[in-house]
Protein backbone atom coordinates (compact mmCIF):
# COMPACT_ATOMS: atom_id res chain seq x y z
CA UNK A 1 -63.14 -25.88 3.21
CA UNK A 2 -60.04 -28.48 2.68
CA UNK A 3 -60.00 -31.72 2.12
CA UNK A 4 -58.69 -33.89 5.31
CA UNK A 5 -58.70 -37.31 7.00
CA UNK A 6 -61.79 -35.98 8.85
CA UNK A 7 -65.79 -37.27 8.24
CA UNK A 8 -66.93 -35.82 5.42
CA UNK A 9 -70.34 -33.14 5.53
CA UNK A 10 -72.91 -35.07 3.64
CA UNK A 11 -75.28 -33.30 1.69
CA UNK A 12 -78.96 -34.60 1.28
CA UNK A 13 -79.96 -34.27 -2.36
CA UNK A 14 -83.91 -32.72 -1.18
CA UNK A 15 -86.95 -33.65 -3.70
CA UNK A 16 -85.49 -35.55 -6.44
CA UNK A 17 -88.25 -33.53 -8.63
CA UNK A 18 -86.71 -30.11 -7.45
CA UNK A 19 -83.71 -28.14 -7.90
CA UNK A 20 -81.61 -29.80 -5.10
CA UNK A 21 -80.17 -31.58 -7.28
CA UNK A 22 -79.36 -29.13 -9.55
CA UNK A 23 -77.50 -26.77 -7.00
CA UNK A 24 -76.13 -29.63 -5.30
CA UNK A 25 -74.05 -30.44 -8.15
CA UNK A 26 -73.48 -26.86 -9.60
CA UNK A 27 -72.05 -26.23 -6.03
CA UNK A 28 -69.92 -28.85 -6.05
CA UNK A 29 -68.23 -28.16 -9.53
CA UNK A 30 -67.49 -24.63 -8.37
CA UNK A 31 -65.03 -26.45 -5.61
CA UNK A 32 -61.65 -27.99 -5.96
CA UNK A 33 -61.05 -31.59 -6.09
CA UNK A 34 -59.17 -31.42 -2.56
CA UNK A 35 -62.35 -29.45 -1.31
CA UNK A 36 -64.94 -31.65 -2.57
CA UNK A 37 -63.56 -34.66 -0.54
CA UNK A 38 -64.89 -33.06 2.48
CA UNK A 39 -68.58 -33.74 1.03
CA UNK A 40 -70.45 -36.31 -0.04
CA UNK A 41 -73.85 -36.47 -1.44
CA UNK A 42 -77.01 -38.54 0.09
CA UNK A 43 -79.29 -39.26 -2.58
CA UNK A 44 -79.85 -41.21 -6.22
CA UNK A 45 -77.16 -41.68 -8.10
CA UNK A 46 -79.42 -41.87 -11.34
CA UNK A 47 -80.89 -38.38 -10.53
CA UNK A 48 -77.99 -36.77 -9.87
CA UNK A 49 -76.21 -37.74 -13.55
CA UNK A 50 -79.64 -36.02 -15.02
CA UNK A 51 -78.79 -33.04 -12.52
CA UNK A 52 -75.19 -32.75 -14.56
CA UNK A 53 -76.47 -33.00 -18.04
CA UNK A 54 -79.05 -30.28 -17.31
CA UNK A 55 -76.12 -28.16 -16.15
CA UNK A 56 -73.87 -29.04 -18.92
CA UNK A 57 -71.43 -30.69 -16.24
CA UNK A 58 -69.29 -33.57 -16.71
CA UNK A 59 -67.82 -34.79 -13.48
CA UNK A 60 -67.96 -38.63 -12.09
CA UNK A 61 -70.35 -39.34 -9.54
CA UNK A 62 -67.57 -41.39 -7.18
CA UNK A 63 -67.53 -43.34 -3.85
CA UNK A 64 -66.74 -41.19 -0.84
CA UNK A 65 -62.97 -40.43 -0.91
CA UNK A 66 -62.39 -40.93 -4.56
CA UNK A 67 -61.99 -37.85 -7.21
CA UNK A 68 -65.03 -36.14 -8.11
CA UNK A 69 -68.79 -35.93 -6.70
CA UNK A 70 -68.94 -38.51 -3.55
CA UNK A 71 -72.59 -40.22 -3.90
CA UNK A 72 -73.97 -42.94 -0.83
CA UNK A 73 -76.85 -44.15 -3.28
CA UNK A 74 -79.76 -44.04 -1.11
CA UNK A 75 -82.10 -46.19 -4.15
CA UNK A 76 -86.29 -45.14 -3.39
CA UNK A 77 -88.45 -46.99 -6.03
CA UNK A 78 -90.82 -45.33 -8.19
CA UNK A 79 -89.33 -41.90 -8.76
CA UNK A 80 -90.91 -39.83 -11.74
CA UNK A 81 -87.97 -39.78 -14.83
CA UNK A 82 -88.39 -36.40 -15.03
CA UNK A 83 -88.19 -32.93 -12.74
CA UNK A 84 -91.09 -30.93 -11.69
CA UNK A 85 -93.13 -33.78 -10.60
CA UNK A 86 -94.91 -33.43 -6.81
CA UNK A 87 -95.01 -37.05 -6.16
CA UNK A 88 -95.29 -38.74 -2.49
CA UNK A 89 -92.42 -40.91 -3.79
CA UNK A 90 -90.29 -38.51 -3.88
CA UNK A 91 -91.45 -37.54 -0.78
CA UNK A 92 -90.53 -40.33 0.49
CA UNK A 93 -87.04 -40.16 -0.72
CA UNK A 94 -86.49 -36.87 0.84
CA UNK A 95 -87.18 -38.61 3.90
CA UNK A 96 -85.09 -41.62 3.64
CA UNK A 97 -82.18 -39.04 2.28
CA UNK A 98 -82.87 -37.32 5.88
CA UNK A 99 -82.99 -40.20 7.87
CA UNK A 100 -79.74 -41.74 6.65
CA UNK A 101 -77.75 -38.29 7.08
CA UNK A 102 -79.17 -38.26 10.32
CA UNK A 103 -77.63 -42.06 10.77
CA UNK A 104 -74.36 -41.50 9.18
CA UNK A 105 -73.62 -37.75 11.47
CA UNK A 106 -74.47 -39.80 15.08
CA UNK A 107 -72.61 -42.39 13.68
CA UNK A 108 -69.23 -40.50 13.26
CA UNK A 109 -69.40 -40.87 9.67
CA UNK A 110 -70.27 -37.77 8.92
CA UNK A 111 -69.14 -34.15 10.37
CA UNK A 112 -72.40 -32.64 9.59
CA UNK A 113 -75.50 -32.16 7.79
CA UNK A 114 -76.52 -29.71 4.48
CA UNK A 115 -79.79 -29.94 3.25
CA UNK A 116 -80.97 -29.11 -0.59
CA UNK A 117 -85.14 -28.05 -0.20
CA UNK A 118 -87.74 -30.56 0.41
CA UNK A 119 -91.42 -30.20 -0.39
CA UNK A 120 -93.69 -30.38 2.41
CA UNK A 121 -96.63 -31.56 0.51
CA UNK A 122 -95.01 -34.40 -1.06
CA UNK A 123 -93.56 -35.35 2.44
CA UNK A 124 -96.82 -35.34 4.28
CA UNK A 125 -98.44 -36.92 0.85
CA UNK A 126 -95.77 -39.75 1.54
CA UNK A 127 -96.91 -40.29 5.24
CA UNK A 128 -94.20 -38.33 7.08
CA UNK A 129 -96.61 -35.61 8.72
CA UNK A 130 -93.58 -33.38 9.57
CA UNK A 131 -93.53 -29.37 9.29
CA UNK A 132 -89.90 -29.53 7.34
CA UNK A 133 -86.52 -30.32 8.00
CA UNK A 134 -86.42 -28.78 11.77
CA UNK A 135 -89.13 -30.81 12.92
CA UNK A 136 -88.18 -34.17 11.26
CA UNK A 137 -84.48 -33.63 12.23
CA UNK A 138 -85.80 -33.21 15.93
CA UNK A 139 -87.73 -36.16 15.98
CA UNK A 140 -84.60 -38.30 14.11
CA UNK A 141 -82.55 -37.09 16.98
CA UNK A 142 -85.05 -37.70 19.30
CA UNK A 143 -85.28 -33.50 20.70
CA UNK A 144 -88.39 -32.46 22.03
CA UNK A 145 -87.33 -28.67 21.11
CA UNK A 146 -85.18 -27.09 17.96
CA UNK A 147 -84.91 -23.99 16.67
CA UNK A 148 -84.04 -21.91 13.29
CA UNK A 149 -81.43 -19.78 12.85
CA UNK A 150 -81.10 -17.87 9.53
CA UNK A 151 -77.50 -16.85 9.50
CA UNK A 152 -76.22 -14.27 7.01
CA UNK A 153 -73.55 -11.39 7.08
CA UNK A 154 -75.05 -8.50 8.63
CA UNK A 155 -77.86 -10.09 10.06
CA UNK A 156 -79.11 -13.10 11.86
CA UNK A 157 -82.03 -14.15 12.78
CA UNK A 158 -83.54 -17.32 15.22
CA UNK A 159 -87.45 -18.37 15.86
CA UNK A 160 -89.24 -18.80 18.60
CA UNK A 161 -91.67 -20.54 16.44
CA UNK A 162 -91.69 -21.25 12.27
CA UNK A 163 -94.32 -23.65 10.45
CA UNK A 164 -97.18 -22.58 12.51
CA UNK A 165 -100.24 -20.61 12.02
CA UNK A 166 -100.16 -16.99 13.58
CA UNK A 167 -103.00 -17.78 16.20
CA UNK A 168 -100.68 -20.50 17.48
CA UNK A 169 -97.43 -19.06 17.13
CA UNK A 170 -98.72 -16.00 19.58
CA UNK A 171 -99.57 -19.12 22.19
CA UNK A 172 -95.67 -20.56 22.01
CA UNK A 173 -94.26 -17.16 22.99
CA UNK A 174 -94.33 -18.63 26.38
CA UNK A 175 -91.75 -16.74 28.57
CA UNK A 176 -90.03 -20.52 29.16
CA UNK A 177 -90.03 -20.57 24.92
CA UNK A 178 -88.90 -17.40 24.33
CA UNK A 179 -85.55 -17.50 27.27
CA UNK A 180 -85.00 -20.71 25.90
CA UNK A 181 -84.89 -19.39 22.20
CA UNK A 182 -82.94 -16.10 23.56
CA UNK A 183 -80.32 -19.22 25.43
CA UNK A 184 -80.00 -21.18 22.39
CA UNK A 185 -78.93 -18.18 20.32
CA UNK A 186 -76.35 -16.64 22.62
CA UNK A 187 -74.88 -20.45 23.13
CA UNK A 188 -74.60 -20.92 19.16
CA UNK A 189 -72.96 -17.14 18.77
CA UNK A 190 -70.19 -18.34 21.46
CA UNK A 191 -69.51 -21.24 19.84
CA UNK A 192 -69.15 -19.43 16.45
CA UNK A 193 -66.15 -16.79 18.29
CA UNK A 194 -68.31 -14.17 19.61
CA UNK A 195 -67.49 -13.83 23.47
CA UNK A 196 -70.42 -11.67 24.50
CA UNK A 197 -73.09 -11.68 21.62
CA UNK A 198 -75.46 -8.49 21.58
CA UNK A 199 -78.91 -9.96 21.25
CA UNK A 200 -81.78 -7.99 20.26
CA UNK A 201 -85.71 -9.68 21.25
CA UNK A 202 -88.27 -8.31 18.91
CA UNK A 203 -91.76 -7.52 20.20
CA UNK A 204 -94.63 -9.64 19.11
CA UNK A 205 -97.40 -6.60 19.09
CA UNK A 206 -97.17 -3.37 17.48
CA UNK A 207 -94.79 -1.08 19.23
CA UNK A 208 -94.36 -3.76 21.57
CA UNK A 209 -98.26 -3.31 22.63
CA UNK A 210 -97.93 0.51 23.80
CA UNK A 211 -98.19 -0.50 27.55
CA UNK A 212 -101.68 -2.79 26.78
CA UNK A 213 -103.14 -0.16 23.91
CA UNK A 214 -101.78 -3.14 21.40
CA UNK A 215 -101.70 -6.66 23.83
CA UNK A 216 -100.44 -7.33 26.89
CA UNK A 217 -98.17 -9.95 25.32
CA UNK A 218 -94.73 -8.01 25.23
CA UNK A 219 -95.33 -7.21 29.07
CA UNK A 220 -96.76 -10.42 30.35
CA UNK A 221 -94.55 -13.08 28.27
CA UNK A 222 -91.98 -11.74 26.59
CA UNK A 223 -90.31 -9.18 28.67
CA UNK A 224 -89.75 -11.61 31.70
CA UNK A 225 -87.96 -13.44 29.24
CA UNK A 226 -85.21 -11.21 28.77
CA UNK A 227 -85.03 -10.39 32.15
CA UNK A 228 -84.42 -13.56 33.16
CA UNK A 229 -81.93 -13.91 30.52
CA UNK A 230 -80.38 -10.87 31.49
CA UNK A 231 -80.13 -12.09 34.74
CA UNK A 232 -78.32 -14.97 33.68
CA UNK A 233 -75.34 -12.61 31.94
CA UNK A 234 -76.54 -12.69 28.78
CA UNK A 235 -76.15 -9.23 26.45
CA UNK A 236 -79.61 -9.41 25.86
CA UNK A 237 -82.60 -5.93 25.32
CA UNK A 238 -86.11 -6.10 24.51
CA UNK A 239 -88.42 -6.11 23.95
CA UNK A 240 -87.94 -4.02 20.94
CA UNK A 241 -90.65 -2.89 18.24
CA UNK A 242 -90.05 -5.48 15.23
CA UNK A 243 -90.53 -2.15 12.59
CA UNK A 244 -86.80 -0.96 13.78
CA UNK A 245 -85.16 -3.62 15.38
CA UNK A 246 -84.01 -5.04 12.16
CA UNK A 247 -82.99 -2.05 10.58
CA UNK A 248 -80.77 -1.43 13.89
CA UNK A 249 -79.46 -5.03 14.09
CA UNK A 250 -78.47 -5.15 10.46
CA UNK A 251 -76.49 -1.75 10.86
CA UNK A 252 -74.47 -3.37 13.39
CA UNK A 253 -76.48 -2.55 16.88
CA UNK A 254 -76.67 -6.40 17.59
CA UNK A 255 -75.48 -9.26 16.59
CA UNK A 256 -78.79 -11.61 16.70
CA UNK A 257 -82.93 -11.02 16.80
CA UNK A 258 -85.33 -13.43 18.18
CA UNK A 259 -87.86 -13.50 15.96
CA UNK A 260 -91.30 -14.47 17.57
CA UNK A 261 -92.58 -16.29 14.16
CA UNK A 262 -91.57 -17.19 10.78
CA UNK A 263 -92.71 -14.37 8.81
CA UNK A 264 -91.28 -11.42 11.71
CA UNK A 265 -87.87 -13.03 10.77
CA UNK A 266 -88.23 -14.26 7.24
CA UNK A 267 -88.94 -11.00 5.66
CA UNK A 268 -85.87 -9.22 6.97
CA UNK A 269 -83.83 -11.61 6.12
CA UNK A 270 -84.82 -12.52 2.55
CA UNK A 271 -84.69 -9.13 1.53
CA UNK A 272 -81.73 -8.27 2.39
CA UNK A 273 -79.84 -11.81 2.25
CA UNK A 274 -82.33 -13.66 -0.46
CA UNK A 275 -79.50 -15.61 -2.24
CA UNK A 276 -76.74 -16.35 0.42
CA UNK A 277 -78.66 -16.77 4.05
CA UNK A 278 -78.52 -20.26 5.68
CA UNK A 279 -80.69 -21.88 7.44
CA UNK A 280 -79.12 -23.74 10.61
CA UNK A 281 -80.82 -25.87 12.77
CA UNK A 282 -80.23 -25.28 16.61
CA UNK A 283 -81.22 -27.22 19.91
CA UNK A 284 -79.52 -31.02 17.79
CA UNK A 285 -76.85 -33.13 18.99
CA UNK A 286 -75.49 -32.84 15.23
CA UNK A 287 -74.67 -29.88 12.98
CA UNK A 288 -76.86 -29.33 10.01
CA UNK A 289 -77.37 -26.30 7.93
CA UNK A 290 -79.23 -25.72 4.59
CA UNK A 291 -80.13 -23.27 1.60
CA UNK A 292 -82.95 -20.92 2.38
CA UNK A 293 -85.62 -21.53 -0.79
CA UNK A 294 -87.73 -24.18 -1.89
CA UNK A 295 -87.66 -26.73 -4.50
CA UNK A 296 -88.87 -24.44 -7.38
CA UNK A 297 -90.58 -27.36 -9.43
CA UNK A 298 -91.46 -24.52 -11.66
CA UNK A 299 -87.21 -24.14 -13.10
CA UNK A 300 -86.27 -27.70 -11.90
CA UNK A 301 -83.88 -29.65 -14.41
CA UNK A 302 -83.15 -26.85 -16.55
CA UNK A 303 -80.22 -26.01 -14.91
CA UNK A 304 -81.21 -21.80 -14.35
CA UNK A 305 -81.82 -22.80 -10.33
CA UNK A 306 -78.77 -20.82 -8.71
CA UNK A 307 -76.11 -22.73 -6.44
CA UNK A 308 -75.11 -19.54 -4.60
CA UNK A 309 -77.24 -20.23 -1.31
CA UNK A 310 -75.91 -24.03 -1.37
CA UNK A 311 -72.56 -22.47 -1.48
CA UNK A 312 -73.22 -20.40 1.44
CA UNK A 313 -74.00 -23.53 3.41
CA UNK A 314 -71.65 -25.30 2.38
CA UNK A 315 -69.00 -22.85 4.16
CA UNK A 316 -71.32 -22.36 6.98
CA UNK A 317 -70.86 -26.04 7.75
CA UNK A 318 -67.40 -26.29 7.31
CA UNK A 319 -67.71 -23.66 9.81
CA UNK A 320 -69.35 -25.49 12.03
CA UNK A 321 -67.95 -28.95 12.04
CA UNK A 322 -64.35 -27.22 12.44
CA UNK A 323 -65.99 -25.44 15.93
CA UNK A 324 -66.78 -28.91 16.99
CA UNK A 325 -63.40 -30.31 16.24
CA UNK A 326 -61.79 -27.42 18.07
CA UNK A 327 -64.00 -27.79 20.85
CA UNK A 328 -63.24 -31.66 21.18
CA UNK A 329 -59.75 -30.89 20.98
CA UNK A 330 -59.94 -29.08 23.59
């Protein structure tokens, strides 16, 4: 990350009662001044100087460009005056934070999206009936389909389905959902340098169903998947029992698993990744990538919330919006 003449990444500030804030600006102070020019911060000025004196920072909250920690003051009325509150206003700053990123990265004006953690509650409490970011940002954009990707060293991870229930998330393992899923990956892994990515599709039964002892799922939906994938040239095998796919794929057998829902893919990853994997958000016409935890009202302004994950996506999208300046210069 260097500062250029480029958009910056703007980074939406999350629940103004949670520890977005917090990491947002512990993040930011671990940077240079030349690399904190590349970001700027969506959200409320006021919260943000609490966010500093609860981590004994002193930096200037600036315009975009200027020395220190770019703010666009997005003002919500009503906040609480304090952190740890679930409030629907604060919900509905969340959401007005996420709809102006969204405004400023179509625009131009921004290179790409980070997100700090919204609460879901206090969203839907403030009238946006939304699953999280991956829906909203879908909507915003105006995608009928995205998808999560939780990128981290040795292992990554995307979902055929997330912020379901696990009746439902069995019914989207269509065979279109799951080639589509097993598409977007590969596409995102070529972008990010890898010429033939090894993708690994985890089962959604038991030992894949044991040829119908377990389901007929892994026969009837997801294995025409890959085959039609595979038929398409992509370096794809499956389906493979979830209880040793992971283990192979983060020892270096592949390079990506399709997950079929949240919990097959969040597991893996947050115990082996918990502080540093990043959520990215596929299947958009913009770039955005966030931390992977919540708002954790429970620590939130007394500066203990850790700023490692934000880090981590923080480089990812540098990443990311220097991929998409390489590939329009090309």
């Amino acid at each position: 990350m260097t500062a250029s003449d480029t958009p910056p990444i703007v980074i939406t500030m999350g629940d103004p009662s949670g520890v977005g804030p917090e990491v947002t600006v512990k993040a930011l102070a671990t940077l240079s001044p030349e690399e904190r020019r590349d970001f700027a911060v969506i959200g409320d000025k006021a919260v943000l100087g609490r966010a500093l004196t609860a981590c004994g920072l002193d930096l200037p909250l600036v315009a975009p460009g200027e020395a220190g920690i770019a703010v666009i003051d997005v003002p919500v009325e009503g906040l609480p005056d304090r952190f740890g509150v679930l409030s629907p206003r604060c919900g509905e700053a969340a959401y007005q934070y996420i709809r102006a990123s969204v405004d400023w990265a179509r625009s131009g004006r921004a290179a790409g999206i980070v997100t700090a953690p919204i609460n879901k509650e206090a969203l839907n409490a403030a009238g946006h009936h939304y699953d999280g970011h991956t829906g909203l940002l879908a909507h915003l954009t105006g995608q009928k389909a995205s998808w999560m990707l939780l990128a981290s060293e040795r292992l990554n991870v995307i979902h055929v389905s997330t912020h379901v229930s696990l009746r439902t998330a069995i019914e989207r393992a269509t065979t279109e959902r799951v080639l589509e899923t097993i598409r977007t990956g590969h596409r995102h892994l070529r972008r990010m340098g890898l010429e033939s990515p090894r993708i690994a599709v985890a089962g959604i039964n038991p030992h894949c169903g044991e040829n119908g002892l377990f389901g007929t799922e892994d026969d009837d939906q997801i294995a025409p998947a890959v085959a039609r994938a595979r038929a398409e040239g992509i370096n794809v095998a499956g389906p493979i029992s979830a209880d040793t796919v992971y283990h192979r794929a983060y020892n270096g057998a592949f390079d990506l698993v399709v997950a079929e829902y949240h919990d097959q893919g969040h597991i893996p990853i947050k115990l082996v990744a918990f502080d540093t994997a990043v959520n990215v958000s596929l299947g958009l016409p913009i770039d955005r990538s966030s931390v992977d935890h919540g708002t954790a009202f429970d620590i939130a302004g007394t500066g203990k919330a850790n700023h490692v994950n934000m880090l981590s996506a923080l480089a990812y999208a540098g990443q990311l919006a220097r991929r998409r300046r390489e590939t329009a210069a090309a």
